[in-house]
Protein backbone atom coordinates (compact mmCIF):
# COMPACT_ATOMS: atom_id res chain seq x y z
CA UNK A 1 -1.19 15.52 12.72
CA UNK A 2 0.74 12.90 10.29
CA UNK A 3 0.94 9.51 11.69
CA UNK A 4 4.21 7.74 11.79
CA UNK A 5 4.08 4.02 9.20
CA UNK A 6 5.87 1.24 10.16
CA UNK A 7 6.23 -2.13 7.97
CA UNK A 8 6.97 -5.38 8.88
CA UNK A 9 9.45 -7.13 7.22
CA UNK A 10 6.84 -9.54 5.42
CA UNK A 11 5.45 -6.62 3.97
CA UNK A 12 8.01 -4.53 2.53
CA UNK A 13 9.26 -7.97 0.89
CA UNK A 14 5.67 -8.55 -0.66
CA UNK A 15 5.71 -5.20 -1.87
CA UNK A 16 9.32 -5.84 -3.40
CA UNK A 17 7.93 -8.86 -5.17
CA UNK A 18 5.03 -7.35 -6.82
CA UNK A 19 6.84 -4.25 -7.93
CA UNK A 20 9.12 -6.83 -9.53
CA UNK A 21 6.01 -9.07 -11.37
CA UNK A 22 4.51 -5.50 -12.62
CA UNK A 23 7.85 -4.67 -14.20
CA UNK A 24 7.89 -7.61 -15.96
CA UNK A 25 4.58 -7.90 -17.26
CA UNK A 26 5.43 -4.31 -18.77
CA UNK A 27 8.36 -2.28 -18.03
CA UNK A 28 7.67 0.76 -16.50
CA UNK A 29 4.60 -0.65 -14.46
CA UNK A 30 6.48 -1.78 -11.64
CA UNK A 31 7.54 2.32 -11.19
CA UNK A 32 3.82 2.79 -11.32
CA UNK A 33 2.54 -0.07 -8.81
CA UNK A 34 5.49 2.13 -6.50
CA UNK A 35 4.11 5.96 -7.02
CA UNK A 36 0.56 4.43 -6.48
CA UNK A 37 1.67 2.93 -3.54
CA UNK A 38 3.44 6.12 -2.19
CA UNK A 39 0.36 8.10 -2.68
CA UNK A 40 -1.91 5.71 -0.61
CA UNK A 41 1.02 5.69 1.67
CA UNK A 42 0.87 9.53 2.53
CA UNK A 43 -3.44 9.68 2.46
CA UNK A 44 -2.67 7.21 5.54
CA UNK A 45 -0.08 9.32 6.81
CA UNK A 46 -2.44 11.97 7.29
CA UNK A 47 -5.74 10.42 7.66
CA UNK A 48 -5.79 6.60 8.72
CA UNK A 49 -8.91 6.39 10.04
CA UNK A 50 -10.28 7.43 6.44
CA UNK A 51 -10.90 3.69 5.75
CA UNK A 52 -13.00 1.04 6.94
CA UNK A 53 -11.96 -1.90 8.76
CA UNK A 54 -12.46 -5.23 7.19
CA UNK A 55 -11.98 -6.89 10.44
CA UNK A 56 -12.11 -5.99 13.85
CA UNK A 57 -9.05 -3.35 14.11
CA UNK A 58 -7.64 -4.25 10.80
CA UNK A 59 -8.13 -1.95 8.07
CA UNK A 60 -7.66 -1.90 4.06
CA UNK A 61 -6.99 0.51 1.10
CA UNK A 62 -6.80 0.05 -2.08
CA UNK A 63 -4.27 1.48 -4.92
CA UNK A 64 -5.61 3.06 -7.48
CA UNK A 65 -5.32 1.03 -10.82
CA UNK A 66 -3.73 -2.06 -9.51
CA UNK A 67 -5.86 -4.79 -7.46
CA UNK A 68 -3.95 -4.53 -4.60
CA UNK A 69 -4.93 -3.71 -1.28
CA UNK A 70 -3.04 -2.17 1.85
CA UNK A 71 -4.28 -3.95 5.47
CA UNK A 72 -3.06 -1.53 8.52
CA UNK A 73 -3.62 -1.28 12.29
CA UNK A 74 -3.65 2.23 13.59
């Protein structure tokens, strides 16, 4: 069964801004920070309870390549 993501507003401007500070520090990163960020996006779809909570309900993933993590409530 695929879960259904929702995003608060805080976070889909966040995400904005560091797609924006990747593409800048080399252009063409900020279209990778994005396709690393869709692929964590769909593993959650499909599996959220894959990861470990860092705090009582809250839980993180991490993209691949770029130190940035994902915090989610299922």
């Amino acid at each position: 069964m695929a879960y259904r993501l929702k995003f608060s507003a805080r976070a889909l401007r966040e995400t904005g801004e560091a797609q924006e500070w990747y593409e800048l520090q080399s252009p063409g990163l900020g279209a990778e920070f994005m396709a690393a960020m869709e692929l964590q996006l769909k593993r959650l779809e499909q599996a959220p309870l894959l990861y470990s909570e860092v705090i009582p309900n809250v839980r993180r993933v991490l993209l691949p390549r770029f130190p940035y993590g994902l915090f989610y409530v299922v």
